[in-house]
C-alpha atoms as a PDB file:
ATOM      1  CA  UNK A   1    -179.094 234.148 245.161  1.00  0.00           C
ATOM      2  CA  UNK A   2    -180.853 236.020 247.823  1.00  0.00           C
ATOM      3  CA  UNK A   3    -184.784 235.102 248.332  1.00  0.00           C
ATOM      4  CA  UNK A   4    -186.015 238.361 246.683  1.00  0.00           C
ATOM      5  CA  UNK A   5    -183.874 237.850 243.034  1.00  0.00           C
ATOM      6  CA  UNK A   6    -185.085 234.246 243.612  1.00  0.00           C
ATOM      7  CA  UNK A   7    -188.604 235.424 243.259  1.00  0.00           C
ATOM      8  CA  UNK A   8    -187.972 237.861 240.973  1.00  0.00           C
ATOM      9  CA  UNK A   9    -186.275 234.909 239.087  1.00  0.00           C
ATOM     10  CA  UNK A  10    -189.179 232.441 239.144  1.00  0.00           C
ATOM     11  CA  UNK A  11    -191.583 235.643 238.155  1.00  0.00           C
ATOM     12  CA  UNK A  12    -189.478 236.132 235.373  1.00  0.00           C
ATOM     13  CA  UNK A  13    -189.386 232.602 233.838  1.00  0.00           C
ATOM     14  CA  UNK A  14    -193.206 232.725 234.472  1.00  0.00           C
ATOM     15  CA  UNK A  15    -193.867 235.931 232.752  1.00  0.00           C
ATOM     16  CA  UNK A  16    -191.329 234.130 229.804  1.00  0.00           C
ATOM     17  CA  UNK A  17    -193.874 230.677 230.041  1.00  0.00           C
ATOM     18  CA  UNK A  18    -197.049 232.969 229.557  1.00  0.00           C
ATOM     19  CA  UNK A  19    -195.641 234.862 226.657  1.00  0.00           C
ATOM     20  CA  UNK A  20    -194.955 231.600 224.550  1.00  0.00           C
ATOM     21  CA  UNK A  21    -198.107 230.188 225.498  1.00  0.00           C
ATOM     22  CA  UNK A  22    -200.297 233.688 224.451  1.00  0.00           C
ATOM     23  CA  UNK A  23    -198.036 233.546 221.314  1.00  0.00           C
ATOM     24  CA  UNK A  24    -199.025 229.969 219.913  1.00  0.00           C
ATOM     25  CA  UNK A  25    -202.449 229.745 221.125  1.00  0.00           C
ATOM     26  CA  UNK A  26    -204.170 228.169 219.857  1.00  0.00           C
ATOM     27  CA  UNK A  27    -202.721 225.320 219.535  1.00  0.00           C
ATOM     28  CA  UNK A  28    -203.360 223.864 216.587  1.00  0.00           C
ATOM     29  CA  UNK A  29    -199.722 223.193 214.658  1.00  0.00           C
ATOM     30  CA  UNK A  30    -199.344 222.243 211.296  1.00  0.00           C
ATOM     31  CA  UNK A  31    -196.711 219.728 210.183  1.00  0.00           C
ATOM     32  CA  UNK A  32    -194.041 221.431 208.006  1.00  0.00           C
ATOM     33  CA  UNK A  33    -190.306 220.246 206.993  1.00  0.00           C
ATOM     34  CA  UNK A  34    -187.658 222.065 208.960  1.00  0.00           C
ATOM     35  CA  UNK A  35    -186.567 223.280 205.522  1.00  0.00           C
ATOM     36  CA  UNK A  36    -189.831 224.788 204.321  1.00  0.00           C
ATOM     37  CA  UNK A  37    -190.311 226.298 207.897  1.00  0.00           C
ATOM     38  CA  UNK A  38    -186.685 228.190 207.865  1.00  0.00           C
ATOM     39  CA  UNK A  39    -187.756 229.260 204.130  1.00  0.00           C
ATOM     40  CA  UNK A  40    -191.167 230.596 204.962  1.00  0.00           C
ATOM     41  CA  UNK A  41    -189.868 232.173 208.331  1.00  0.00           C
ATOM     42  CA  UNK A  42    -186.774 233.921 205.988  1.00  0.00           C
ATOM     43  CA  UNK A  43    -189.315 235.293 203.733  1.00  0.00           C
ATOM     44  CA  UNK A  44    -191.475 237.029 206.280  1.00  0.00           C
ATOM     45  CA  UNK A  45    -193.283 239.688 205.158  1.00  0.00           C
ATOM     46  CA  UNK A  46    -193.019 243.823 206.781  1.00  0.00           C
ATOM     47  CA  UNK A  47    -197.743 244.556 206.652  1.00  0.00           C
ATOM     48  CA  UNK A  48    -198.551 247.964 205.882  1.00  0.00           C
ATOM     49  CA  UNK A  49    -201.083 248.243 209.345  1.00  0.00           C
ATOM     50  CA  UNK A  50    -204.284 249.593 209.142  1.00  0.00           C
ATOM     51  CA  UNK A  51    -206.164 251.272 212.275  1.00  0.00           C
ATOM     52  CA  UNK A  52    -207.361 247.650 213.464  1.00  0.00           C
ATOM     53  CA  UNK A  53    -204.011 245.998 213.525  1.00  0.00           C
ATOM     54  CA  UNK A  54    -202.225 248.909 215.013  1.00  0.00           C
ATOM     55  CA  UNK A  55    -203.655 247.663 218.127  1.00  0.00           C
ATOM     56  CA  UNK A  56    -202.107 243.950 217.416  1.00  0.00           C
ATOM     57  CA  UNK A  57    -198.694 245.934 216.819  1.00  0.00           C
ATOM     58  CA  UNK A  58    -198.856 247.698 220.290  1.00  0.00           C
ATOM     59  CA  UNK A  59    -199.687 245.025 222.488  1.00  0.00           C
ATOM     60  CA  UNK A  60    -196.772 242.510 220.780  1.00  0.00           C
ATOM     61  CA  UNK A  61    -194.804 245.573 222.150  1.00  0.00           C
ATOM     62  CA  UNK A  62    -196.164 245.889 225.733  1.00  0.00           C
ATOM     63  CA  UNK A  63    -196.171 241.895 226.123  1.00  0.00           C
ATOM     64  CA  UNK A  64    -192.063 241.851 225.464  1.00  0.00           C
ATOM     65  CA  UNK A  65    -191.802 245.186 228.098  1.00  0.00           C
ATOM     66  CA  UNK A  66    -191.905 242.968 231.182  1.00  0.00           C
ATOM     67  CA  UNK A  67    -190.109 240.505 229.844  1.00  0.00           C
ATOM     68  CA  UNK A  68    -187.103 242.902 229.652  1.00  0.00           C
ATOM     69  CA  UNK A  69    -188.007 244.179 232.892  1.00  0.00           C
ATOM     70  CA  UNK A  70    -188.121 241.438 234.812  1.00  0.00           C
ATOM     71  CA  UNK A  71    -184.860 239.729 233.516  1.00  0.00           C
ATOM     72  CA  UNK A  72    -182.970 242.694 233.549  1.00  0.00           C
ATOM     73  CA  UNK A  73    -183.729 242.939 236.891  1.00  0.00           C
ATOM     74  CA  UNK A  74    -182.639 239.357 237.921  1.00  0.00           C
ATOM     75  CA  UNK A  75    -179.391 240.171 235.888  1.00  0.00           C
ATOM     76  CA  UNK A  76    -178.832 243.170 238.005  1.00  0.00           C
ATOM     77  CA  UNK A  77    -179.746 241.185 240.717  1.00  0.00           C
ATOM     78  CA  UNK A  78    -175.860 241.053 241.886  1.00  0.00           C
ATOM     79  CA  UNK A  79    -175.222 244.727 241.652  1.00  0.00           C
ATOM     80  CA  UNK A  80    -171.824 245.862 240.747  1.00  0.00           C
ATOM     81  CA  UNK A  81    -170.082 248.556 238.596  1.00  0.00           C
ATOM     82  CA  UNK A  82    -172.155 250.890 236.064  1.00  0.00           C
ATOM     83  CA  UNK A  83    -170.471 249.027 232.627  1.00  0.00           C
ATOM     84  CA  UNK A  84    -171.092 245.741 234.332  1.00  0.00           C
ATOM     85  CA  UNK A  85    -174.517 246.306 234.546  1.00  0.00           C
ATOM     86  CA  UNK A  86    -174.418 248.010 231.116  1.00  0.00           C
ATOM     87  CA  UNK A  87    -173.144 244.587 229.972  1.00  0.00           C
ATOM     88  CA  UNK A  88    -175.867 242.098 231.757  1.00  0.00           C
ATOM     89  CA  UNK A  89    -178.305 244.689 230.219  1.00  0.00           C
ATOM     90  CA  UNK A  90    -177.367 244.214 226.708  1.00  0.00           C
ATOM     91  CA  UNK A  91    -177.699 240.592 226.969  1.00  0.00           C
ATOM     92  CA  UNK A  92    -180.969 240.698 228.074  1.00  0.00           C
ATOM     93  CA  UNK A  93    -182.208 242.398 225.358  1.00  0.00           C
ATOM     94  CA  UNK A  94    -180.335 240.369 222.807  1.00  0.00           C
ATOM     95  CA  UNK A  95    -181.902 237.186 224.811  1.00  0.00           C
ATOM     96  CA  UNK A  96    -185.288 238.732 224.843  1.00  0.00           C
ATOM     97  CA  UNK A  97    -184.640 239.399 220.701  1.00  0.00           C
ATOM     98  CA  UNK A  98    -183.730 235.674 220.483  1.00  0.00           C
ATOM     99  CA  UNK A  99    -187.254 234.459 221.997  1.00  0.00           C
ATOM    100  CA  UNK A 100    -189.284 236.987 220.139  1.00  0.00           C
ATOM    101  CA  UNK A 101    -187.517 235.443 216.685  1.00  0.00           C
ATOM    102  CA  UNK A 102    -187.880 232.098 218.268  1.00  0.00           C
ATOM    103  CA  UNK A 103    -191.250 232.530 219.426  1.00  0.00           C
ATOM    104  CA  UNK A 104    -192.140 233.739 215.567  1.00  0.00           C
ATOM    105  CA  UNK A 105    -190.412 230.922 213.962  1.00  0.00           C
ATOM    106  CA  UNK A 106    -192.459 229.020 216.287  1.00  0.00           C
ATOM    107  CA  UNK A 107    -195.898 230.354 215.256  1.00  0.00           C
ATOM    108  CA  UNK A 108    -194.912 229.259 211.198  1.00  0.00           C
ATOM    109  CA  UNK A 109    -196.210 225.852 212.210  1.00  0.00           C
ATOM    110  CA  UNK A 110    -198.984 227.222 213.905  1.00  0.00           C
ATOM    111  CA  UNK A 111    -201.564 228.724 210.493  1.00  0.00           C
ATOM    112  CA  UNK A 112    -203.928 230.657 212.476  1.00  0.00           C
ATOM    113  CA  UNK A 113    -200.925 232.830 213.463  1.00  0.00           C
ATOM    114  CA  UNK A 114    -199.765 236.019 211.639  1.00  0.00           C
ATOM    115  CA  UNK A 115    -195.693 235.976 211.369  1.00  0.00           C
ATOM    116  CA  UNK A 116    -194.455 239.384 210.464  1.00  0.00           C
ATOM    117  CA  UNK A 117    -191.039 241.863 210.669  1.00  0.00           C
ATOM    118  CA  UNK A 118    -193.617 244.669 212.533  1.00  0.00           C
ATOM    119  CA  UNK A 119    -194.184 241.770 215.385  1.00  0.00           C
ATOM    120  CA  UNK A 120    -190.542 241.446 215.302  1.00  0.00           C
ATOM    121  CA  UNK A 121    -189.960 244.897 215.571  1.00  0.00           C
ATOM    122  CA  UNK A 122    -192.689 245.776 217.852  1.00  0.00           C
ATOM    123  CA  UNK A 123    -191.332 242.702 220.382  1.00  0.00           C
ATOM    124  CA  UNK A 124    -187.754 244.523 219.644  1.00  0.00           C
ATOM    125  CA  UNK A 125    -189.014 247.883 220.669  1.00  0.00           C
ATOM    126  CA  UNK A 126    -190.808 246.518 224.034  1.00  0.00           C
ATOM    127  CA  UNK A 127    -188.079 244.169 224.975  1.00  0.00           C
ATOM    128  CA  UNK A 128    -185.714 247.528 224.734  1.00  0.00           C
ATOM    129  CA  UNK A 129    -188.071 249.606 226.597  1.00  0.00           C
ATOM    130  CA  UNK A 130    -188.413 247.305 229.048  1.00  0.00           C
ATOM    131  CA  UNK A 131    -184.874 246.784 229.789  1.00  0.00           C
ATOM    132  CA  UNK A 132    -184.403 250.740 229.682  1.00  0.00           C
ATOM    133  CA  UNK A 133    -187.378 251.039 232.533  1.00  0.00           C
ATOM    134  CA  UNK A 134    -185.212 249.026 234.481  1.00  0.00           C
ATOM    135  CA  UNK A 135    -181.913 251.154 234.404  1.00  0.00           C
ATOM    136  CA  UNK A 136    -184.124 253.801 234.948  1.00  0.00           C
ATOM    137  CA  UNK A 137    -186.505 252.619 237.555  1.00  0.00           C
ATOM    138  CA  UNK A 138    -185.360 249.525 238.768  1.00  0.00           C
ATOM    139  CA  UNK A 139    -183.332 250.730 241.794  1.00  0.00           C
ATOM    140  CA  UNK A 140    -186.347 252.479 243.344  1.00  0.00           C
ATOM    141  CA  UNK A 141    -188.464 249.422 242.223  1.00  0.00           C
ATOM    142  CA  UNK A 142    -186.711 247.635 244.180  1.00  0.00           C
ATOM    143  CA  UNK A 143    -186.121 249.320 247.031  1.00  0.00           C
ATOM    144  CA  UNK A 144    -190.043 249.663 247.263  1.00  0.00           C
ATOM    145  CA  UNK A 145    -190.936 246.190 247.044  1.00  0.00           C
ATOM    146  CA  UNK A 146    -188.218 245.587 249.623  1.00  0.00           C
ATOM    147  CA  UNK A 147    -190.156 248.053 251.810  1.00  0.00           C
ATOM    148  CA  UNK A 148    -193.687 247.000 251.155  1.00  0.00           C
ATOM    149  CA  UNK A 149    -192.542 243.415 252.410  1.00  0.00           C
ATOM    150  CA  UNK A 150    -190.921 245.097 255.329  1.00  0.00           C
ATOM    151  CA  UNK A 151    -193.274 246.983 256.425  1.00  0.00           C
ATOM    152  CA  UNK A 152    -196.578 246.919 254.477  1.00  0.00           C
ATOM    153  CA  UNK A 153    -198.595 249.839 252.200  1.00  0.00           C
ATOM    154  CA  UNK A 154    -198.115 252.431 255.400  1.00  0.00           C
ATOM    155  CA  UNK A 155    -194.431 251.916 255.433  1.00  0.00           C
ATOM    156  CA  UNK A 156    -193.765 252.485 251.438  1.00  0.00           C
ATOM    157  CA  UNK A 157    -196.493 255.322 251.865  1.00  0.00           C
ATOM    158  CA  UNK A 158    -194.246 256.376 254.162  1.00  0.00           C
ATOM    159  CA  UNK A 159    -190.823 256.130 252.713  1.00  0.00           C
ATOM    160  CA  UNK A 160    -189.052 258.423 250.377  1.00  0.00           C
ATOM    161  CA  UNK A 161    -188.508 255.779 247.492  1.00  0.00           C
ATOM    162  CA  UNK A 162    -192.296 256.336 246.585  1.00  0.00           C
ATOM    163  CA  UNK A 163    -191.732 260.458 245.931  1.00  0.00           C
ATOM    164  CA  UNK A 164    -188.683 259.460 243.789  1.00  0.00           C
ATOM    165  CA  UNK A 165    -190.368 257.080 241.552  1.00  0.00           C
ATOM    166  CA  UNK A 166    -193.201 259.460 241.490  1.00  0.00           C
ATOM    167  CA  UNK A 167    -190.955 262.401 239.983  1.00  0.00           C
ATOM    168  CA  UNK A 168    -189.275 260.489 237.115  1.00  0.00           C
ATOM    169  CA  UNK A 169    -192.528 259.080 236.237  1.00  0.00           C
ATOM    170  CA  UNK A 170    -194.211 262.741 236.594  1.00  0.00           C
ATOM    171  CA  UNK A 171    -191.039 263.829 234.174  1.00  0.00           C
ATOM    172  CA  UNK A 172    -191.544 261.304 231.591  1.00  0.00           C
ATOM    173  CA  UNK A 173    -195.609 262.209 231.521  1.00  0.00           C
ATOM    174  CA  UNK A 174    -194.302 265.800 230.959  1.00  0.00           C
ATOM    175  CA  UNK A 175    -191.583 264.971 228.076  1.00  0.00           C
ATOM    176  CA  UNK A 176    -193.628 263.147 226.322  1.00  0.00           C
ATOM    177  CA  UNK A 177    -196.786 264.970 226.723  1.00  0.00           C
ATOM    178  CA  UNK A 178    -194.765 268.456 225.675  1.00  0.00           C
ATOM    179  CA  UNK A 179    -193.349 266.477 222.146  1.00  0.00           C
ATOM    180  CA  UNK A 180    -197.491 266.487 221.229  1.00  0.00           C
END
């Protein structure tokens, strides 16, 4: 594994550690039977949000976008052919689903913690977004953080990779600014 997916790999599993540990603090875990916890966890409910929780909703969805990021990223990590890379993307975001329901099953045991379908969902939605910002972005990403270590901020200031990044981002602004 070449030093850069390395770090990108250790960045990954650290990003992972921090969104368990922001999940199930605090920590103060209740002591259920395995059996009562699989039964409670089955019969989560879907909230109606208000305006307040909305908030909640959004940021269970922006936590779970670098976590698709990042290990898509290591997954690409070896290049290869488009349906390849279609593959290792698709089982990062079916890993990524399997932490956010493991990560919920988790907080049962943990009463100060609100399980729900919309976190599920909302964790769903980011982990997919996140994975998507990769195929989209990731190749410039990378070749930018390649440069900066290269060279520093006047050599990616410098390089084309910065004007290409800037244009898809300036496109997406403008799609979804024009749907309004």
């Amino acid at each position: 594994m070449p030093g850069n997916n390395r770090a990108v790999l250790v960045a990954a599993f650290g990003y992972l550690a921090f969104v368990v540990y922001g999940s199930l603090v605090p920590f103060e875990i209740r002591a259920l039977p395995v059996d009562v916890a699989v039964r409670t966890f089955l019969d989560i409910p879907f909230l109606v949000l208000g305006v307040g929780s909305r908030a909640d909703w959004v940021a269970n969805g922006i936590l779970y976008l670098p976590l698709g990021f990042l290990f898509t990223s290591v997954a690409d990590g070896a290049g290869g052919r488009p349906s390849p890379r279609l593959l290792r993307a698709i089982v990062v975001f079916a890993a990524c689903c399997v932490v956010a329901v493991a990560v919920e099953f988790a907080q049962v045991y943990f009463p100060q913690r609100t399980v729900s379908l919309n976190d599920l969902l909302a964790e769903t939605i980011g982990s997919a977004l996140g994975v998507a910002a990769w195929l989209a972005w990731g190749n410039a990403a990378r070749r930018m953080t390649l440069t900066l270590g290269r060279g520093g901020t006047a050599a990616l200031r410098s390089e084309e990779h910065t004007s290409e990044l800037q244009s898809r981002l300036h496109l997406v602004c403008r799609l979804l600014l024009e749907k309004k």
